[in-house]
Protein backbone atom coordinates (compact mmCIF):
# COMPACT_ATOMS: atom_id res chain seq x y z
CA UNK A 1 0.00 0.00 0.00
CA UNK A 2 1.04 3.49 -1.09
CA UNK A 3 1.69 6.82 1.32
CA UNK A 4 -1.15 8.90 0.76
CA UNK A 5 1.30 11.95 1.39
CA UNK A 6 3.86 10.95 -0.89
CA UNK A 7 2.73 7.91 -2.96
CA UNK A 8 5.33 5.92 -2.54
CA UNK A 9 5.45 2.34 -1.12
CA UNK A 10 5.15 1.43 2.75
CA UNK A 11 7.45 -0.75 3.06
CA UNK A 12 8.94 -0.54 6.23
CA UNK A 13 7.07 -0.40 9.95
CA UNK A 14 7.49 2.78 10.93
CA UNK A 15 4.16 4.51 9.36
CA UNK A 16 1.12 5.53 10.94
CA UNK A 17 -2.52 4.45 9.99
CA UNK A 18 -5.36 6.20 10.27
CA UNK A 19 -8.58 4.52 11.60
CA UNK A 20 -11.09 6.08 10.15
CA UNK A 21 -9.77 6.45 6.67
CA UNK A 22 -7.51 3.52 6.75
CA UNK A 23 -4.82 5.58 5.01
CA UNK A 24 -1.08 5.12 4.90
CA UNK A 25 1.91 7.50 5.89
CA UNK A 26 5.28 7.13 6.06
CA UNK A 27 6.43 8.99 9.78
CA UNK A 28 8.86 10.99 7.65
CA UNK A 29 5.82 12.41 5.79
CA UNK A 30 4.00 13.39 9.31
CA UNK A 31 7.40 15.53 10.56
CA UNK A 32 7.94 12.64 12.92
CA UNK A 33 11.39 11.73 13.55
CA UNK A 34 12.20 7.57 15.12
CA UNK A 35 12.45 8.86 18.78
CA UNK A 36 9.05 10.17 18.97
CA UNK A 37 7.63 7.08 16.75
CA UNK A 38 9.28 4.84 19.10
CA UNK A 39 7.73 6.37 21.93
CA UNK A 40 4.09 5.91 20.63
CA UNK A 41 2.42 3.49 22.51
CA UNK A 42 -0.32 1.02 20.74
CA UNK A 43 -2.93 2.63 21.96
CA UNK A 44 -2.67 5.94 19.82
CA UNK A 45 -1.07 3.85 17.01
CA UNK A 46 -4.91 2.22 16.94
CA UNK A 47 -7.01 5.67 17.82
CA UNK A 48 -4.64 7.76 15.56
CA UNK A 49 -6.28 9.86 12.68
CA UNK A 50 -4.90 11.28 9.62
CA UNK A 51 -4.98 15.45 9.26
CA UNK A 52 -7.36 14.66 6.81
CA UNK A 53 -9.75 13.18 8.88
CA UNK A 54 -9.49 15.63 11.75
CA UNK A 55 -10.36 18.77 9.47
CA UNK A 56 -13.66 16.25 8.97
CA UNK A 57 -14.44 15.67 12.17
CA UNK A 58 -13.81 19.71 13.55
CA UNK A 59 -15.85 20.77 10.51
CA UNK A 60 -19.04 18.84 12.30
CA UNK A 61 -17.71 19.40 15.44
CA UNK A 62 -17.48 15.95 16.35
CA UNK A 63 -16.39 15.30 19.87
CA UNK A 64 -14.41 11.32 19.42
CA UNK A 65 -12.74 11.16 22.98
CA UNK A 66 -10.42 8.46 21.57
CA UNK A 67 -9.04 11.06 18.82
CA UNK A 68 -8.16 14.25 21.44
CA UNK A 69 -8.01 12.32 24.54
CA UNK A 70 -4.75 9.87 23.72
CA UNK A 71 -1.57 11.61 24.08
CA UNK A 72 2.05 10.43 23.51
CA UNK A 73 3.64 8.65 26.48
CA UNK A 74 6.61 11.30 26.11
CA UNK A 75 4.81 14.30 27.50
CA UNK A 76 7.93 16.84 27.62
CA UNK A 77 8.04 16.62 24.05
CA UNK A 78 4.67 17.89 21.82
CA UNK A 79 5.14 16.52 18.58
CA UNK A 80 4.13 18.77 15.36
CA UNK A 81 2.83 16.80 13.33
CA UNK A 82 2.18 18.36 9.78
CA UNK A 83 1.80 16.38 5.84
CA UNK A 84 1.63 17.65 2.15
CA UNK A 85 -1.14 15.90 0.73
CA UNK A 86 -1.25 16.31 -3.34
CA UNK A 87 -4.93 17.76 -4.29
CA UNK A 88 -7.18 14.87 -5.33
CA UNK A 89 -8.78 14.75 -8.82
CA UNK A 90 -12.15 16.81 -9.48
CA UNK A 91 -14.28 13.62 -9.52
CA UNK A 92 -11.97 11.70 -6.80
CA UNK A 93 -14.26 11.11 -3.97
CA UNK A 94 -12.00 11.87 -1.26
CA UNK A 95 -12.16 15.49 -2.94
CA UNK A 96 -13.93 16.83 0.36
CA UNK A 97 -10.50 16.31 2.45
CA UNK A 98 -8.04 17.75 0.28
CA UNK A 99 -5.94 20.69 1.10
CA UNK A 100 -2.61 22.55 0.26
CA UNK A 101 -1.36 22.10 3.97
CA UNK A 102 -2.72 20.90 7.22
CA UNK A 103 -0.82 22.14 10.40
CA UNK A 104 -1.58 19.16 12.92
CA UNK A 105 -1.31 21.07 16.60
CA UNK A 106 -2.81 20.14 20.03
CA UNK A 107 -4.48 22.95 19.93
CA UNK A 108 -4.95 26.31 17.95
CA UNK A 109 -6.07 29.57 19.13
CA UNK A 110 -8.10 32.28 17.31
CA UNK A 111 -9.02 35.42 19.57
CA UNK A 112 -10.46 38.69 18.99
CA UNK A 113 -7.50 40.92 18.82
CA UNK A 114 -6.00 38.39 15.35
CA UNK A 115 -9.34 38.86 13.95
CA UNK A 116 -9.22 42.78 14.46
CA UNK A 117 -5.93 42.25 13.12
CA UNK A 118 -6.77 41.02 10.14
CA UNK A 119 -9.58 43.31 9.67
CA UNK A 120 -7.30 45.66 10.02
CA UNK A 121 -5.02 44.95 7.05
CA UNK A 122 -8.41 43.59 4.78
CA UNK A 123 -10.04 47.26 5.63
CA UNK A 124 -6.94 49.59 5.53
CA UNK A 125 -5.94 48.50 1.19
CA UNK A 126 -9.98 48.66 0.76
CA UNK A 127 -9.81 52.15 2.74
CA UNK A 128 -7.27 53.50 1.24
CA UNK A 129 -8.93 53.10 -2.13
CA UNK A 130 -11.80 53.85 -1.30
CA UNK A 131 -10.99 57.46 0.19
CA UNK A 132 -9.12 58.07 -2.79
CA UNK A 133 -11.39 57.35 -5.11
CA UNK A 134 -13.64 59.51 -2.65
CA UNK A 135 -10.95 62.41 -3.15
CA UNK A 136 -10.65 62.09 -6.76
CA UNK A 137 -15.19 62.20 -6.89
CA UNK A 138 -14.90 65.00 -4.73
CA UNK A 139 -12.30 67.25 -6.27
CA UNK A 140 -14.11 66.61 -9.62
CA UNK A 141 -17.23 67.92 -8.31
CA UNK A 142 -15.76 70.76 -6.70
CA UNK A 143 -14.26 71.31 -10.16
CA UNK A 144 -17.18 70.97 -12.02
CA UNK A 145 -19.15 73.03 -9.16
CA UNK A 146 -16.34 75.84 -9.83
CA UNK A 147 -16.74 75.60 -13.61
CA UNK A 148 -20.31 76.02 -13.28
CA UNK A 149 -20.36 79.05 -10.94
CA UNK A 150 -17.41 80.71 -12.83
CA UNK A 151 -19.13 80.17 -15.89
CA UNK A 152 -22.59 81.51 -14.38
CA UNK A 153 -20.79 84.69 -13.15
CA UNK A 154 -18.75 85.31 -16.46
CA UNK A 155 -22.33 85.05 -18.24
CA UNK A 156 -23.89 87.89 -15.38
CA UNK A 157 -21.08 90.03 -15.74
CA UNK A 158 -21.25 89.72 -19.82
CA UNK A 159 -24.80 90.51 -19.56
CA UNK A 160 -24.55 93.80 -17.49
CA UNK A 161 -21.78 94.76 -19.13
CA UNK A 162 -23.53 94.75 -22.39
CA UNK A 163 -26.62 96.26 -20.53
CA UNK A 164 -24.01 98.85 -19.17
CA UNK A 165 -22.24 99.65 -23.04
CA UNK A 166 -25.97 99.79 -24.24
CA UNK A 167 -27.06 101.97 -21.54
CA UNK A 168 -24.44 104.60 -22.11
CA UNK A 169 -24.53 104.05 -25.64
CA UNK A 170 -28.05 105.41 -25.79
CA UNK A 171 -27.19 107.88 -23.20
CA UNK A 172 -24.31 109.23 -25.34
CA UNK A 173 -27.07 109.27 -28.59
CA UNK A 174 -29.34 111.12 -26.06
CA UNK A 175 -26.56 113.71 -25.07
CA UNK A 176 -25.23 113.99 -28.72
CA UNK A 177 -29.04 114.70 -29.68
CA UNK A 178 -29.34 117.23 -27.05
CA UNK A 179 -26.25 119.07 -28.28
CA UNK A 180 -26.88 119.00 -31.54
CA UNK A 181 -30.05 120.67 -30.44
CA UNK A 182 -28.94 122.75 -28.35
CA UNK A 183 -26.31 123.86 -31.24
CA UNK A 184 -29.08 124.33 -33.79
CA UNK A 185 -30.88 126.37 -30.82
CA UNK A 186 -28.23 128.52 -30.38
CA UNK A 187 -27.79 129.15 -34.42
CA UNK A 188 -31.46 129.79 -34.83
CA UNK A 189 -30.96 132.34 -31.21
CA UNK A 190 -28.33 133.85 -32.91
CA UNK A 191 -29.99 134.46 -36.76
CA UNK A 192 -32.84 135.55 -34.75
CA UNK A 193 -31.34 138.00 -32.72
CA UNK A 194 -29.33 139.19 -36.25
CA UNK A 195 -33.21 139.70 -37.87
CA UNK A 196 -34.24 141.67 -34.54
CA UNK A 197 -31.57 143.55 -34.58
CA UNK A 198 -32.12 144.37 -38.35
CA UNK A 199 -35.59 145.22 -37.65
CA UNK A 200 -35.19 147.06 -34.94
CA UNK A 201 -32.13 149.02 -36.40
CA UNK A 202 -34.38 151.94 -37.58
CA UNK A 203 -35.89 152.30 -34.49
CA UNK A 204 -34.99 154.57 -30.68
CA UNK A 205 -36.81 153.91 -27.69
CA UNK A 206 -37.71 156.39 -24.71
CA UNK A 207 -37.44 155.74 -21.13
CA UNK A 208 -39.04 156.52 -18.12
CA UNK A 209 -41.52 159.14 -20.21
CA UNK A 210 -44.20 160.36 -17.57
CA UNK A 211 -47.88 158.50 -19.07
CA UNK A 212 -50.69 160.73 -19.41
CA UNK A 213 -54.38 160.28 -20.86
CA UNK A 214 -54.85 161.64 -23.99
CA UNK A 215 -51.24 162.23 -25.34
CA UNK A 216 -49.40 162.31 -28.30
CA UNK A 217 -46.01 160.50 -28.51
CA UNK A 218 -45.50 162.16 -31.95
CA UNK A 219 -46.15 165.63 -30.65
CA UNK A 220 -43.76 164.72 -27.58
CA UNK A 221 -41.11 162.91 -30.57
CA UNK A 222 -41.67 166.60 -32.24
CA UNK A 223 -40.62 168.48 -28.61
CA UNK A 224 -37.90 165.93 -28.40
CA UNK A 225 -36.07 167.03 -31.91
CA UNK A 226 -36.78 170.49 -31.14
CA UNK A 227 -34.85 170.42 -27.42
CA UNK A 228 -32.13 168.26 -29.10
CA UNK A 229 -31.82 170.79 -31.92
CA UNK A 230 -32.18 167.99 -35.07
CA UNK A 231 -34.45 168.22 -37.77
CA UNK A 232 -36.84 165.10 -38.66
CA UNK A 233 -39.52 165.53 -41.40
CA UNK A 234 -43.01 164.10 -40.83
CA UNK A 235 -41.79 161.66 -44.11
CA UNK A 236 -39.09 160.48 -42.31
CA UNK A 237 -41.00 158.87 -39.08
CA UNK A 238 -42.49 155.68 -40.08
CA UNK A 239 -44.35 154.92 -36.73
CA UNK A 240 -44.54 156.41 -33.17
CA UNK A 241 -46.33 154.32 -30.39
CA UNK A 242 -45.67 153.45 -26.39
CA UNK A 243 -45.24 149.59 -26.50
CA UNK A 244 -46.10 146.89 -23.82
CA UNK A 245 -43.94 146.70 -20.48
CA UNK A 246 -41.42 144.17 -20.35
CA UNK A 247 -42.41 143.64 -16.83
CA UNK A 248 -45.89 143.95 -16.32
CA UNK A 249 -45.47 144.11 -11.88
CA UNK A 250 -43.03 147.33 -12.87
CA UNK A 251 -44.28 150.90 -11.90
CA UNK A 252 -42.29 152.70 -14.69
CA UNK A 253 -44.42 153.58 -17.65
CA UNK A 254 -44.31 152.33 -21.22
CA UNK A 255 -41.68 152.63 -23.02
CA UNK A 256 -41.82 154.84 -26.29
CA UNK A 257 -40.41 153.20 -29.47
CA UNK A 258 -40.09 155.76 -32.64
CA UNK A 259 -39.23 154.32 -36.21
CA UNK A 260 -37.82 156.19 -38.97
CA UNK A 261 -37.18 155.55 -42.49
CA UNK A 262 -33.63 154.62 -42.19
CA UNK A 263 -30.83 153.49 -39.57
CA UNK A 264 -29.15 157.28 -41.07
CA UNK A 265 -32.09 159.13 -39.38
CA UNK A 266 -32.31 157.16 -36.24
CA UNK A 267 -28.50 157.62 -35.74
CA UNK A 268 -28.67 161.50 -36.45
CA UNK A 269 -31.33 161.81 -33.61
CA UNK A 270 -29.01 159.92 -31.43
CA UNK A 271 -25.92 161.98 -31.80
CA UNK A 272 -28.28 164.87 -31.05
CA UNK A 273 -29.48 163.06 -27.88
CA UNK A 274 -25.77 162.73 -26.76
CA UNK A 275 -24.11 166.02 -27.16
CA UNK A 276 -27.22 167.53 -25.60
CA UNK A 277 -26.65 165.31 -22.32
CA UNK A 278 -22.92 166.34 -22.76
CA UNK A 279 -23.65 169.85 -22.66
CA UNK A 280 -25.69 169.33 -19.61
CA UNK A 281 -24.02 166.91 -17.27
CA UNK A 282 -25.80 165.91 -14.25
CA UNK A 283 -28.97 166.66 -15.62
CA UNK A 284 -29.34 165.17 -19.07
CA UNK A 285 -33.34 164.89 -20.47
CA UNK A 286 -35.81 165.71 -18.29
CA UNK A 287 -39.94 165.32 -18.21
CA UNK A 288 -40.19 169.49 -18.09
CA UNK A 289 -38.12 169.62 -21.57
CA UNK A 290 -41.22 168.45 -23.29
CA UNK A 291 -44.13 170.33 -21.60
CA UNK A 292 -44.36 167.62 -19.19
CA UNK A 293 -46.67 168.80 -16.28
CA UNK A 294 -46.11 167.16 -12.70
CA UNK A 295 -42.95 166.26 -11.14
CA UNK A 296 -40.16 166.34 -13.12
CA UNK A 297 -38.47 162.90 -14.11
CA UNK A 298 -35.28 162.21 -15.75
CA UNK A 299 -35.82 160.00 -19.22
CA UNK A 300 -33.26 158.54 -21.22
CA UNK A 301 -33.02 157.99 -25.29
CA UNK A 302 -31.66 154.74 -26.55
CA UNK A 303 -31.30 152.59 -29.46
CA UNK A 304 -34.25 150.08 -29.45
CA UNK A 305 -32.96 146.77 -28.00
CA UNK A 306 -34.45 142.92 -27.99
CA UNK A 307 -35.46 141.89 -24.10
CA UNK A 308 -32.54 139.81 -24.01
CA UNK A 309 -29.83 142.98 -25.09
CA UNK A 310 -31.87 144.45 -22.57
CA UNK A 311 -31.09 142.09 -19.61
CA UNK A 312 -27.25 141.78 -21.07
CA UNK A 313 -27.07 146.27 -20.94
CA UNK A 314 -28.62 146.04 -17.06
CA UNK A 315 -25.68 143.29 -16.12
CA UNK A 316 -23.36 144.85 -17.70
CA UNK A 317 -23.83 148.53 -16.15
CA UNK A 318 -24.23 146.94 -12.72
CA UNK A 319 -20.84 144.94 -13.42
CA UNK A 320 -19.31 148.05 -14.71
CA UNK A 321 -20.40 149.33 -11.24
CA UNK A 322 -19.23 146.43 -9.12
CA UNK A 323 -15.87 146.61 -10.77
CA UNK A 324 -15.20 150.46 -11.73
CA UNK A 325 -15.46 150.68 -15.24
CA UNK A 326 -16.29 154.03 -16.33
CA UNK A 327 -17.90 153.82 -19.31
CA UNK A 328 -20.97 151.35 -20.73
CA UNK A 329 -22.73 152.29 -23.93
CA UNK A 330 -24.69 150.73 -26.74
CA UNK A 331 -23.39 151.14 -30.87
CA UNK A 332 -25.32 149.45 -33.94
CA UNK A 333 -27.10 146.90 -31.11
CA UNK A 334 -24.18 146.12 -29.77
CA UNK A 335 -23.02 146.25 -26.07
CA UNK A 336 -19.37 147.70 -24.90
CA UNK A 337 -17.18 148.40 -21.59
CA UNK A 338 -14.13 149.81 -21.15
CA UNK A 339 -12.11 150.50 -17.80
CA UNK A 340 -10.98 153.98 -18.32
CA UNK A 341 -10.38 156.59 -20.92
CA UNK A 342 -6.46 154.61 -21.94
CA UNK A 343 -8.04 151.18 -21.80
CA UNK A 344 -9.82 149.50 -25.09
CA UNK A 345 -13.29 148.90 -25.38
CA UNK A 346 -15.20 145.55 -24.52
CA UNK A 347 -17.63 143.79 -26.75
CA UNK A 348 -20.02 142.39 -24.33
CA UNK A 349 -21.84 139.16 -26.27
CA UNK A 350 -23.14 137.01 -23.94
CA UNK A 351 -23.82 136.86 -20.26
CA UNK A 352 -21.28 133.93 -19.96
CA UNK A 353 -18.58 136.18 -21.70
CA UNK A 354 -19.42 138.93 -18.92
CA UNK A 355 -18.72 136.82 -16.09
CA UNK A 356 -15.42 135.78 -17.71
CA UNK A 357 -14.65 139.17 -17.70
CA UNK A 358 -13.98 139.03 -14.12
């Protein structure tokens, strides 16, 4: 009969068979050396059981007395008895009781702190893998999440900018419209007050003439030329008339506007006007020089200016005032200043131009 560890012949005495299987092994095979075989009683020789058998018997927990109980005669000495038994065929029918290596001990102990062991070393590779596969799902939702909110903010940001550019785009249209008009306003002010002042550039106004019932502003116009010593024929006035106040709330009475044929007449009478104040300074025109009766009133002889030439003359004298400029006088429509007899004379255009001044 063959060793079921080795399959070779037992020849020899010195093997051990086991009772329930009936199998062979040489003592060799088993890790036993001839001392301890020698020292085997009969006893265990009969009750002794192969590691195949015992892996049987523990797997259905089979309590034989005469397999655990029987002990070697040499009790110093625990034998380890261990075999290499080649794995039986697919269809052999001792397939149930192979195995790669069976460790035959007394005993063998399995407690709580080798199991967490174990654990230990299964859990930690399938941890660590697991958190970094965690890691890596994480930081690509975080990058996706970033993505997405960078890409939602760019978007915002590219949508009020746009709503910004078009905003002040139309804004700029709107303010280039509103010069432009205000351009073409100021062109049409400007031709406008060139056509006023060429319709009003036959015409002289009088101030602050006392109002009466009943009058006649040409018969007054006729006392006028005769205090001023200048000579105006009846074909040379083209219209006499007081006009409406500029200023309705005012106290001082209408103005009278007189129209002649020609700028040439209208300028003679003025010259007249002038050296007649200059040969009575402090006193100029008064209300008595033409038969006026009441209180006498100074009045004053200009050329006929628009309202707003009017308004410009008023800041301008009180500037000249303010600042000590000595002279302020009107020529062709047109307003001037000048400091003092050696300094030049100032156009006056605009009220913007007069506050430059100073």
């Amino acid at each position: 009969m063959n060793c079921t560890a080795c399959k070779k012949l037992v020849s020899s005495k010195e093997y051990l068979k086991c009772r329930l299987c009936t199998s062979k092994f040489h003592i060799q095979c088993l890790n036993i050396d001839n001392k301890q075989f020698a020292a085997l009683n009969k006893e265990y020789k009969s009750t002794w059981m192969c590691p195949l058998c015992i892996n049987v018997k523990r797997r259905v927990r089979s309590n034989d007395s005469a397999g655990s109980s029987t002990a070697p005669p040499t009790g110093d000495e625990l034998m380890n008895m261990s075999c290499d038994i080649p794995e039986p065929a697919a269809n052999s029918p001792s397939s149930d009781s192979a195995s790669s290596r069976i460790l035959l001990t007394p005993k063998y102990e399995v407690t709580m702190e080798k199991i967490s062991t174990l654990l230990d070393e299964k859990l930690s590779a399938s941890l660590t893998m697991f958190m970094e596969s965690f890691r890596k799902a994480i930081r690509e939702d975080v990058k996706e999440m970033v993505k997405s909110e960078i890409g939602s903010a760019i978007c915002n940001i590219k949508d009020e900018f746009s709503a910004t550019t078009d905003f002040i785009c139309a804004e700029q249209k709107t303010l280039q419209e509103r010069i432009d008009n205000a351009s073409e306003m100021n062109r049409l002010n400007n031709r406008l007050a060139g056509m006023e002042k060429i319709t009003r550039g036959c015409n002289i106004e009088l101030q602050a003439v006392p109002e009466r019932k009943n009058e006649n502003v040409l018969t007054l116009f006729r006392k006028l030329c005769d205090v001023v010593n200048v000579a105006v024929d009846d074909g040379q006035i083209s219209a006499c008339r007081r006009v409406a106040k500029q200023n309705t709330a005012s106290n001082r009475p209408r103005n009278i506007v007189v129209t002649f044929s020609s700028p040439r007449i209208r300028d003679m009478v003025l010259s007249a006007t002038h050296r007649y104040n200059k040969a009575h300074p402090g006193r100029g025109l008064v209300s008595s020089d033409l038969d006026i009766p009441g209180e006498t009133c100074r009045f004053y002889v200009s050329e006929h200016l628009s309202p707003e030439q009017k308004s410009l003359h008023a800041a301008a004298r009180k500037a000249a005032k303010d600042h000590s400029f000595k002279y302020v006088w009107i020529k062709n429509g047109q307003i001037y200043m000048r400091k003092d007899e050696s300094s030049g004379a100032i156009l006056v255009k605009t009220m913007e131009y007069l506050n430059k001044l100073y």
